[in-house]
PDB file of N, CA and C in Angstrom:
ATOM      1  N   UNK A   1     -15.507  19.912   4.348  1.00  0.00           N
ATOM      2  CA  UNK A   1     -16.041  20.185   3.033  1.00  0.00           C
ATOM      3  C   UNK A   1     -15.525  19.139   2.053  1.00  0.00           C
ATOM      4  N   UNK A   2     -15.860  18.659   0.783  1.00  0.00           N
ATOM      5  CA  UNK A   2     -15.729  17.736   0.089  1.00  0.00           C
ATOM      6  C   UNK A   2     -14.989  18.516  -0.441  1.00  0.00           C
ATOM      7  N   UNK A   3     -13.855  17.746  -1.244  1.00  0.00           N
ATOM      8  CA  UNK A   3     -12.959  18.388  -2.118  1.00  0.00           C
ATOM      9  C   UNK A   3     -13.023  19.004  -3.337  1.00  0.00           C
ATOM     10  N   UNK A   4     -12.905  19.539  -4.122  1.00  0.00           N
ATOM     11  CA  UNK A   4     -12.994  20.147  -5.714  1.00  0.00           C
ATOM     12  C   UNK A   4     -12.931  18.548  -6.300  1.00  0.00           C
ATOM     13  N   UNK A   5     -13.131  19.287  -7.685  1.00  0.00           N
ATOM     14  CA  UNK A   5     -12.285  18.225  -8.803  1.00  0.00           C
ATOM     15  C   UNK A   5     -11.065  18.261  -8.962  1.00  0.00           C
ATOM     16  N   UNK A   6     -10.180  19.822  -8.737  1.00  0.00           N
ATOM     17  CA  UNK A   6      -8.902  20.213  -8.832  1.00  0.00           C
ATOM     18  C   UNK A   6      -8.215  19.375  -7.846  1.00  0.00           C
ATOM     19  N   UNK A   7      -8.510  19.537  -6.799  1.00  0.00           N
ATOM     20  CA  UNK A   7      -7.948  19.116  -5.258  1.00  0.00           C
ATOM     21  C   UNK A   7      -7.627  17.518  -5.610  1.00  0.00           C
ATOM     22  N   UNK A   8      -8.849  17.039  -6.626  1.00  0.00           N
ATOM     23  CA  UNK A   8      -8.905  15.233  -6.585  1.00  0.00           C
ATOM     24  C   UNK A   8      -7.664  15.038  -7.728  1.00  0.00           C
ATOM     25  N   UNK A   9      -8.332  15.784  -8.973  1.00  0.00           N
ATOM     26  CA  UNK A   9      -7.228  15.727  -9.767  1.00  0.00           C
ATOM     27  C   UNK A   9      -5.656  15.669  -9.820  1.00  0.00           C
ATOM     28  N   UNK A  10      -5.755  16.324  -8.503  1.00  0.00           N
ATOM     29  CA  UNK A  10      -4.130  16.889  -7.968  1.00  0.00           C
ATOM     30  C   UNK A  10      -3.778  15.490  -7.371  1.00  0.00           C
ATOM     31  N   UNK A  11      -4.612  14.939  -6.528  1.00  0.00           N
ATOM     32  CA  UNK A  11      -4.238  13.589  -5.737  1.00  0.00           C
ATOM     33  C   UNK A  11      -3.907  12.457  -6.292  1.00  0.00           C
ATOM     34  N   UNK A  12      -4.671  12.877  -7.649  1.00  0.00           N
ATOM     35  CA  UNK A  12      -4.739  11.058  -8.474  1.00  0.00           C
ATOM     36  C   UNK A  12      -3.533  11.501  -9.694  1.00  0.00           C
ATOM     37  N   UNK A  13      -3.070  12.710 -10.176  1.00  0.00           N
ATOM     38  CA  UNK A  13      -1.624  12.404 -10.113  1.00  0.00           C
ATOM     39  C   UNK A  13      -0.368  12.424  -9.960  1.00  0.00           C
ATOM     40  N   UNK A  14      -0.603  12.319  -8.388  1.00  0.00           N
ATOM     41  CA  UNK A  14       0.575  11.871  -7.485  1.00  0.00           C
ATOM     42  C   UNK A  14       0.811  10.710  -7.279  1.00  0.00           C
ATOM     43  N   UNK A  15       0.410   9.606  -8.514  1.00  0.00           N
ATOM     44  CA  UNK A  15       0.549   8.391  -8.592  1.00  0.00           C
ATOM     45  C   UNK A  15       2.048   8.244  -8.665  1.00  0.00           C
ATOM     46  N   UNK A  16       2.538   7.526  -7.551  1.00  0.00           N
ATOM     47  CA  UNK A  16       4.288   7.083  -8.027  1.00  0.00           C
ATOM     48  C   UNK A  16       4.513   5.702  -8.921  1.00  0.00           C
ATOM     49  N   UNK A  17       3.418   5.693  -9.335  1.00  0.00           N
ATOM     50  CA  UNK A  17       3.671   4.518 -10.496  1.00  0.00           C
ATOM     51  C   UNK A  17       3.122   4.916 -11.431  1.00  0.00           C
ATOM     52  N   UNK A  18       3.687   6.202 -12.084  1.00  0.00           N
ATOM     53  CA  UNK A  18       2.901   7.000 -13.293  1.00  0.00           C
ATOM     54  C   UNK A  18       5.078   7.649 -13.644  1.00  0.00           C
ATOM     55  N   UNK A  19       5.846   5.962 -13.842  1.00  0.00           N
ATOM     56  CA  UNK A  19       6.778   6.472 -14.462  1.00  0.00           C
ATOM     57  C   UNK A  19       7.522   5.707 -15.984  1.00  0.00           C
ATOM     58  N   UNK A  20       6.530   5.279 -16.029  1.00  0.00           N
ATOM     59  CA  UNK A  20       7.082   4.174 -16.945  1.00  0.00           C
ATOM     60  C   UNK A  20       8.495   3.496 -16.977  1.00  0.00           C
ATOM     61  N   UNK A  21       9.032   2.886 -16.375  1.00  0.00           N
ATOM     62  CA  UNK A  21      10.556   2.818 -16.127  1.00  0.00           C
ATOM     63  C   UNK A  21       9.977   0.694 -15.786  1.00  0.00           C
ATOM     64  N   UNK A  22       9.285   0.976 -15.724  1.00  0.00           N
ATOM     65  CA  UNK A  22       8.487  -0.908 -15.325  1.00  0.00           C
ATOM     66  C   UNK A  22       7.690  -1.491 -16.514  1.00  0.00           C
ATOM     67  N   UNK A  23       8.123  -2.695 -16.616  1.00  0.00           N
ATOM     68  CA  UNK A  23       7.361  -3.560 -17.510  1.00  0.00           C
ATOM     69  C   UNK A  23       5.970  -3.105 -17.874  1.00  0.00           C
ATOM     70  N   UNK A  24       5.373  -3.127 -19.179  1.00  0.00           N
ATOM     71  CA  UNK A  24       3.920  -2.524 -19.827  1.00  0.00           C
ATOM     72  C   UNK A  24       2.876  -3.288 -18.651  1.00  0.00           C
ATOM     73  N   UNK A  25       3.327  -4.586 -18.917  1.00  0.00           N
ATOM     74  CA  UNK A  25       2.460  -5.715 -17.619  1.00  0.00           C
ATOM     75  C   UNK A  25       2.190  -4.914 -16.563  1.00  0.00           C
ATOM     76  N   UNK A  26       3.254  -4.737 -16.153  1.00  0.00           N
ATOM     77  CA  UNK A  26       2.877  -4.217 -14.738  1.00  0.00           C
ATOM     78  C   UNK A  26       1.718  -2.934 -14.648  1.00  0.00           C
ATOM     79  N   UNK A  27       1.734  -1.827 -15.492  1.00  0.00           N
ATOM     80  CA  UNK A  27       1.244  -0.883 -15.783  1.00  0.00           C
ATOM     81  C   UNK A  27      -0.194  -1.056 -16.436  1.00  0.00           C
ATOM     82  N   UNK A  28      -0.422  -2.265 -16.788  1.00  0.00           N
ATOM     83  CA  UNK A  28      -1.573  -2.908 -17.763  1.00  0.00           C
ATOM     84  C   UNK A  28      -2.358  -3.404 -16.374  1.00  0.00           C
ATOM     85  N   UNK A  29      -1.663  -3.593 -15.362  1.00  0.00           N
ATOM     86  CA  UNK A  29      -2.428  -4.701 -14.095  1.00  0.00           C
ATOM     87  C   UNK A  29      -3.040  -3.341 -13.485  1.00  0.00           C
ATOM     88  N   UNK A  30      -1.973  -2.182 -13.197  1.00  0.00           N
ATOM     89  CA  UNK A  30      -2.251  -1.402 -12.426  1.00  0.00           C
ATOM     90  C   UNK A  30      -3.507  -0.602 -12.552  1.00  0.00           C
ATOM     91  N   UNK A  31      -3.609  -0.293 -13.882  1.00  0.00           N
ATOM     92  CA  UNK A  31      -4.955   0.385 -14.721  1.00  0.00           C
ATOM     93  C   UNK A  31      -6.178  -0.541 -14.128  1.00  0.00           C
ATOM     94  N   UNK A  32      -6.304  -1.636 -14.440  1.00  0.00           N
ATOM     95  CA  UNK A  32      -6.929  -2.745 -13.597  1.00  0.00           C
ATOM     96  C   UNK A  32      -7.288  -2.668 -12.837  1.00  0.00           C
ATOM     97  N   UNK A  33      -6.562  -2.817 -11.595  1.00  0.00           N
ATOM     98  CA  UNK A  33      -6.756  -2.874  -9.993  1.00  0.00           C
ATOM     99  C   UNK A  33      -7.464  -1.016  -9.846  1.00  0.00           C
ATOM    100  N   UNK A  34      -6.872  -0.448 -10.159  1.00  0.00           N
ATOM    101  CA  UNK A  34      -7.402   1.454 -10.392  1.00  0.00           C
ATOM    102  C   UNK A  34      -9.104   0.945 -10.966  1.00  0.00           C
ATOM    103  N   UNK A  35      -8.827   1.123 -11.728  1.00  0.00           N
ATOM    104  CA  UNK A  35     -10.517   0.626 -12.397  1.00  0.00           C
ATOM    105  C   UNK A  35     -11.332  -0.121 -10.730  1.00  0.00           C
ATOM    106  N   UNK A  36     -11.280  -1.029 -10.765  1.00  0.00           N
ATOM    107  CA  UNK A  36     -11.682  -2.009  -9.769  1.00  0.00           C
ATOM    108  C   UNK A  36     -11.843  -1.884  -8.482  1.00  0.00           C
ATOM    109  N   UNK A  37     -11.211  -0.987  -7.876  1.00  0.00           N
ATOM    110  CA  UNK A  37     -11.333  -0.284  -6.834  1.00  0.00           C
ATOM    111  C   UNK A  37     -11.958   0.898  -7.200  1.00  0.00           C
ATOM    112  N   UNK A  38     -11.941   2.022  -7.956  1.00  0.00           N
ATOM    113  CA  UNK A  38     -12.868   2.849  -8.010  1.00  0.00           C
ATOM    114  C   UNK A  38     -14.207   1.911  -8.101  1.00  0.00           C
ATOM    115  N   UNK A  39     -14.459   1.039  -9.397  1.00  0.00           N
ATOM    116  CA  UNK A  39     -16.310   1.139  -8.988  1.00  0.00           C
ATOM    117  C   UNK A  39     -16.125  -0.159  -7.560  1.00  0.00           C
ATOM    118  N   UNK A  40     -15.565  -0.907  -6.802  1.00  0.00           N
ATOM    119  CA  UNK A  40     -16.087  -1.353  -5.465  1.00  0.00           C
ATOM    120  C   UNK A  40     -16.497   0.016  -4.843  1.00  0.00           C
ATOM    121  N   UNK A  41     -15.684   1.157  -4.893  1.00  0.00           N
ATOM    122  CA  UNK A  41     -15.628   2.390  -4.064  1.00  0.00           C
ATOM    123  C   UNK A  41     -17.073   3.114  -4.379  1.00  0.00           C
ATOM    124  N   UNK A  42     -17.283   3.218  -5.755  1.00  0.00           N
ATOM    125  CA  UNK A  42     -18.248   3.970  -5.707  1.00  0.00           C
ATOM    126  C   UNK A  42     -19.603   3.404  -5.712  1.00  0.00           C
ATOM    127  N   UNK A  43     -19.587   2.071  -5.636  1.00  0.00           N
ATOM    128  CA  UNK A  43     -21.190   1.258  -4.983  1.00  0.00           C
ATOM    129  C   UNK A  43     -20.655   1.138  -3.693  1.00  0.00           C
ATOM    130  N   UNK A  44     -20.003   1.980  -3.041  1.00  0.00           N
ATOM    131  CA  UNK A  44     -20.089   1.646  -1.500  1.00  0.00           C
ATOM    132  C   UNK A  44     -21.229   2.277  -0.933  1.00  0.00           C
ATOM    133  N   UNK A  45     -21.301   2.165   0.097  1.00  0.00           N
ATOM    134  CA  UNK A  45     -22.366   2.791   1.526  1.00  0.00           C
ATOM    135  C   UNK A  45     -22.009   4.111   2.031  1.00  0.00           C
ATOM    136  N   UNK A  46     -20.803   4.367   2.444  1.00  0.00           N
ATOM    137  CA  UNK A  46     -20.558   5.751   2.897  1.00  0.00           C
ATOM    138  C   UNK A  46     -20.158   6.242   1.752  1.00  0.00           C
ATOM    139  N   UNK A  47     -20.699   7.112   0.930  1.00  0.00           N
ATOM    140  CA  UNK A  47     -20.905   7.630  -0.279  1.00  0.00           C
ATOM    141  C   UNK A  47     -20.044   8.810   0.008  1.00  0.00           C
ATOM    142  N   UNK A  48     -19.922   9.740   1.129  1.00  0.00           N
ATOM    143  CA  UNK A  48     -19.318  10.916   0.658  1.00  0.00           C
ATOM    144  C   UNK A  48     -17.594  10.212   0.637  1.00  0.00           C
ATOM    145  N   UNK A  49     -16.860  10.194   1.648  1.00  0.00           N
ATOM    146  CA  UNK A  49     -15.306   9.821   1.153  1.00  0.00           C
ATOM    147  C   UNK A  49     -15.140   9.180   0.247  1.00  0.00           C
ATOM    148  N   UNK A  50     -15.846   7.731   0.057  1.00  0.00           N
ATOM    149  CA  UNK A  50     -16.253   6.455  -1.019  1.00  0.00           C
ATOM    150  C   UNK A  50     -15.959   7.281  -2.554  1.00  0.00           C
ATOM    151  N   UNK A  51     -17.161   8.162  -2.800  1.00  0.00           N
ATOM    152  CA  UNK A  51     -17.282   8.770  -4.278  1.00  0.00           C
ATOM    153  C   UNK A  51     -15.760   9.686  -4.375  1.00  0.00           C
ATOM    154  N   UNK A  52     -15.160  10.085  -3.425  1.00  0.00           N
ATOM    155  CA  UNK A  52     -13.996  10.478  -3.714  1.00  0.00           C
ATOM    156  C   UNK A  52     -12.809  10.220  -3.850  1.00  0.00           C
ATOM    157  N   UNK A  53     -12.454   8.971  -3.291  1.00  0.00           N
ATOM    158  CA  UNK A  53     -12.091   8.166  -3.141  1.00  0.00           C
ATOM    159  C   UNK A  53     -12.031   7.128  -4.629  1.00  0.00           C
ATOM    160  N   UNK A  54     -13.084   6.768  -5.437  1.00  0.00           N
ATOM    161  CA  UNK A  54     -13.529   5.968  -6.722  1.00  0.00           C
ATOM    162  C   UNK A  54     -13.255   7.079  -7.573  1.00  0.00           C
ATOM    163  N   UNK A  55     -13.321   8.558  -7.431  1.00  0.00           N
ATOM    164  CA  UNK A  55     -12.737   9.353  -8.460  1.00  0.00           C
ATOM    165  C   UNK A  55     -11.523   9.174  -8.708  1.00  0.00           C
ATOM    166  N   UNK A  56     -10.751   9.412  -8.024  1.00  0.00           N
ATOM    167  CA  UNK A  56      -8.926   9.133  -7.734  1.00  0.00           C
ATOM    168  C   UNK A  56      -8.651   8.376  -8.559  1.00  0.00           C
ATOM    169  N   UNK A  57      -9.404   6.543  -7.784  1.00  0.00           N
ATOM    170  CA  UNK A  57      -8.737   6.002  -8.557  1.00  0.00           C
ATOM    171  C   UNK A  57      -9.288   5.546  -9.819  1.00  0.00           C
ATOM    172  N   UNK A  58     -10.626   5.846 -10.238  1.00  0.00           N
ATOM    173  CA  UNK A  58     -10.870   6.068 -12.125  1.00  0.00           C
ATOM    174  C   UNK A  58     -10.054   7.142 -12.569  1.00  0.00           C
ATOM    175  N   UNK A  59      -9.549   8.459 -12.075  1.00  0.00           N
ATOM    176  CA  UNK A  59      -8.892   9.093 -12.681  1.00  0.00           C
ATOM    177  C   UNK A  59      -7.103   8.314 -13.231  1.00  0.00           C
ATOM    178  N   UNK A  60      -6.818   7.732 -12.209  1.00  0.00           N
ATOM    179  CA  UNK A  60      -5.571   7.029 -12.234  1.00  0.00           C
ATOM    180  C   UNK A  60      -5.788   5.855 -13.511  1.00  0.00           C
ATOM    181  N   UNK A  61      -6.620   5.131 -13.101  1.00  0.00           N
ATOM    182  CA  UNK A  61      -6.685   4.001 -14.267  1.00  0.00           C
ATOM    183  C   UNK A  61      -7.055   4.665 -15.667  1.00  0.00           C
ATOM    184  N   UNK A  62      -7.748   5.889 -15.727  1.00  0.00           N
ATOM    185  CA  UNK A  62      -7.890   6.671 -16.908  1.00  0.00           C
ATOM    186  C   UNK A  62      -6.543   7.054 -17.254  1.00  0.00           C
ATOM    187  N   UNK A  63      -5.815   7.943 -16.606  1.00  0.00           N
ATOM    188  CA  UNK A  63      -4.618   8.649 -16.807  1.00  0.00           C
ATOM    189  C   UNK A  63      -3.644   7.576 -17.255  1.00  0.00           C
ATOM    190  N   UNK A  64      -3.027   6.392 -16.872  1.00  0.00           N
ATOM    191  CA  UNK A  64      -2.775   5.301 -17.066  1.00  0.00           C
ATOM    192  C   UNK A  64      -2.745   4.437 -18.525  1.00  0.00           C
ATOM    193  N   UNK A  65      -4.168   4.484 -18.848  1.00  0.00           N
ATOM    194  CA  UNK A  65      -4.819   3.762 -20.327  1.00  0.00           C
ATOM    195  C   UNK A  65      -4.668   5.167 -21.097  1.00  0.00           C
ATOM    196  N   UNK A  66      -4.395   6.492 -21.226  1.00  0.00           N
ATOM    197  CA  UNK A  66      -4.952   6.939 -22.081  1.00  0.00           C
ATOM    198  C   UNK A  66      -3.600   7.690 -22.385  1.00  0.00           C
ATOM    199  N   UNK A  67      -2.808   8.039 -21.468  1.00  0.00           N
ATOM    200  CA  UNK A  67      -1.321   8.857 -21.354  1.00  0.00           C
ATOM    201  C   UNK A  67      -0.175   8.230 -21.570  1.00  0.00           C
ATOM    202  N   UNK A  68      -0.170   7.295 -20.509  1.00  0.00           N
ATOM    203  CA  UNK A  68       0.893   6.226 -20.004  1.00  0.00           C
ATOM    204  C   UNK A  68       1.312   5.376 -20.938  1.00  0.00           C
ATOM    205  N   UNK A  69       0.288   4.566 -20.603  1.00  0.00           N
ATOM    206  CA  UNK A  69       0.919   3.254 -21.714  1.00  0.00           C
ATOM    207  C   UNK A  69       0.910   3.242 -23.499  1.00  0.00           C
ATOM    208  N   UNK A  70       0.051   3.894 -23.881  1.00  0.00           N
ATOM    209  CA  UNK A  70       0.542   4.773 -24.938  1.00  0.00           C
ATOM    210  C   UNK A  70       2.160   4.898 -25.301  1.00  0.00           C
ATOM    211  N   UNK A  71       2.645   5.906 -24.343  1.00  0.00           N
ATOM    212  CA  UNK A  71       4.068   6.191 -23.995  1.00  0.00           C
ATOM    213  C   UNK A  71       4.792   5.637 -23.937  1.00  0.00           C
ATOM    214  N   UNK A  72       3.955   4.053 -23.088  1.00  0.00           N
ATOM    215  CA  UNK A  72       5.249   3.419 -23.205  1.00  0.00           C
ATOM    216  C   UNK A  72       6.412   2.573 -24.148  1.00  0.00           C
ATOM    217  N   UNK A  73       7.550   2.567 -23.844  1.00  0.00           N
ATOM    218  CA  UNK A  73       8.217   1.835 -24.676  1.00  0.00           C
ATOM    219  C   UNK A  73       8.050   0.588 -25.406  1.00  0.00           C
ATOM    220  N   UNK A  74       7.746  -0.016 -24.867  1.00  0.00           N
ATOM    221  CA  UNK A  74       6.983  -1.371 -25.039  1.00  0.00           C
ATOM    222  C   UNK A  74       5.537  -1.398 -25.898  1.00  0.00           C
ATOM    223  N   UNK A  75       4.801  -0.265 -25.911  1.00  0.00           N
ATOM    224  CA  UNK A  75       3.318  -0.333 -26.295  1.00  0.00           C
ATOM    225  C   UNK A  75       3.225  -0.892 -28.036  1.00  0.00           C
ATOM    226  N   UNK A  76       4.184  -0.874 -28.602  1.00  0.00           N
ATOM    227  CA  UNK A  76       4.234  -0.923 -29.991  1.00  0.00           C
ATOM    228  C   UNK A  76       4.186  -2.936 -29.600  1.00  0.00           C
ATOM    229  N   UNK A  77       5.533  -2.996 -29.188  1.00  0.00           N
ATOM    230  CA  UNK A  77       5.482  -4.268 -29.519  1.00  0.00           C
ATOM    231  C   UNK A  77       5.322  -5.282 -28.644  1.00  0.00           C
ATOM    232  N   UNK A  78       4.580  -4.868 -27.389  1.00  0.00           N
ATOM    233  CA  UNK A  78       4.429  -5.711 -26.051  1.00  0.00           C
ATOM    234  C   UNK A  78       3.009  -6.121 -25.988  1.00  0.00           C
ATOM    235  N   UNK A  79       2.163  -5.025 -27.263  1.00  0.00           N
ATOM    236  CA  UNK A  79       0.620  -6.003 -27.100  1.00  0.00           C
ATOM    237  C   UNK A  79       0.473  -6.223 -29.080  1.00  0.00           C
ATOM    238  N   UNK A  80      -0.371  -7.106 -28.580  1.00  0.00           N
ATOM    239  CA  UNK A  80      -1.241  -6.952 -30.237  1.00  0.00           C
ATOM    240  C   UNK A  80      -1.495  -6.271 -30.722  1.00  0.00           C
ATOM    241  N   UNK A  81      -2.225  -6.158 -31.962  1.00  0.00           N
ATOM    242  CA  UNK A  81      -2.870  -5.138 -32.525  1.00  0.00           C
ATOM    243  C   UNK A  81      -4.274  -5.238 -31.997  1.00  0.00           C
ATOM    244  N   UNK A  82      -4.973  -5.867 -31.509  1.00  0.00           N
ATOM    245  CA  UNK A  82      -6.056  -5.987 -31.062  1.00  0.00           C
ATOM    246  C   UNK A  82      -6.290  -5.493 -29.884  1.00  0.00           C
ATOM    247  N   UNK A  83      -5.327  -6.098 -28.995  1.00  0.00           N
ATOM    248  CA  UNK A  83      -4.815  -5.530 -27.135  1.00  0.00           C
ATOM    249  C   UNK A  83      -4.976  -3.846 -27.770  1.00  0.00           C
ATOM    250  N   UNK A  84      -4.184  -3.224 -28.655  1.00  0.00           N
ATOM    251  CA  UNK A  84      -3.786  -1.705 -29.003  1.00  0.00           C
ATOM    252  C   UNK A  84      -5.178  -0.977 -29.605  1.00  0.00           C
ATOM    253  N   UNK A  85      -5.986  -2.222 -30.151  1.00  0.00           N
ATOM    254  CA  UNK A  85      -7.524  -1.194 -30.699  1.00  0.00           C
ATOM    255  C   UNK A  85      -7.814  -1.123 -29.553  1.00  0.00           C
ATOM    256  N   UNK A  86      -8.071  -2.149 -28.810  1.00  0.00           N
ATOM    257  CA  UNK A  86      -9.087  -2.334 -27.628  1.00  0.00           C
ATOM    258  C   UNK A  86      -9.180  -1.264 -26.571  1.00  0.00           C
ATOM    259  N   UNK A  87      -7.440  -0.708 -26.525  1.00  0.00           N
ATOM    260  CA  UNK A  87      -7.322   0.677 -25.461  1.00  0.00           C
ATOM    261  C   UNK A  87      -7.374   1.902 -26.393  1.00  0.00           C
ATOM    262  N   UNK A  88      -7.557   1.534 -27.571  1.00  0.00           N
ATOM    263  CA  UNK A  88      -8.150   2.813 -28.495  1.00  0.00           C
ATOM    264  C   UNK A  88      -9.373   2.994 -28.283  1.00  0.00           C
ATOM    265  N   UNK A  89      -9.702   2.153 -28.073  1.00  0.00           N
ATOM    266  CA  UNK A  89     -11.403   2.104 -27.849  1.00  0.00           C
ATOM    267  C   UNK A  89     -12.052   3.066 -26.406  1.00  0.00           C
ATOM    268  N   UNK A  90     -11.247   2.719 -25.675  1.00  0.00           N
ATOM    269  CA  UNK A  90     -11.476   3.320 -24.343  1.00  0.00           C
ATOM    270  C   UNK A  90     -11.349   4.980 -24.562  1.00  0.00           C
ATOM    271  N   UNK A  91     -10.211   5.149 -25.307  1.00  0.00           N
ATOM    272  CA  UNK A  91      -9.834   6.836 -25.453  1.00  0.00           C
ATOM    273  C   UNK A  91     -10.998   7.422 -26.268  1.00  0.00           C
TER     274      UNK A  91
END
């Protein structure tokens, strides 16, 4: 059976790089690569694991841009003010 949303939700965050304790960079790439692999995933071919699979990790790169780096220590003075609209924009 395909999983819930709960079940996915639950998976994507059990991210062990959802601690902020690492450079904003690093956390700025990760959102990235999350993004980027969900949509390769979800224009894939085998659509049922694929689409669940591209949820995860849009949920991660969401959770990431909208929770995380926010939070982080660094977010004030590690981007611009522009870098800081730009992920306002996303929320």
């Amino acid at each position: 059976r395909p999983a819930t949303i709960s079940e996915l939700a639950a998976i994507a965050q059990s991210d062990p790089d959802a601690t902020n304790k690492l450079e904003l960079k690093h956390y700025l790439k990760r959102a990235e690569t999350h993004r980027k692999t969900g949509q390769a995933l979800g224009g894939s071919v085998d659509v049922g694991l694929d689409l669940e699979r591209a949820f995860i990790e849009y949920a991660r790169a969401a959770t990431l841009i909208l929770e995380q780096i926010p939070n982080h220590r660094d977010y004030g003075t590690g981007l611009t003010t522009d870098q800081r609209n730009n992920l306002t924009l996303v929320s």
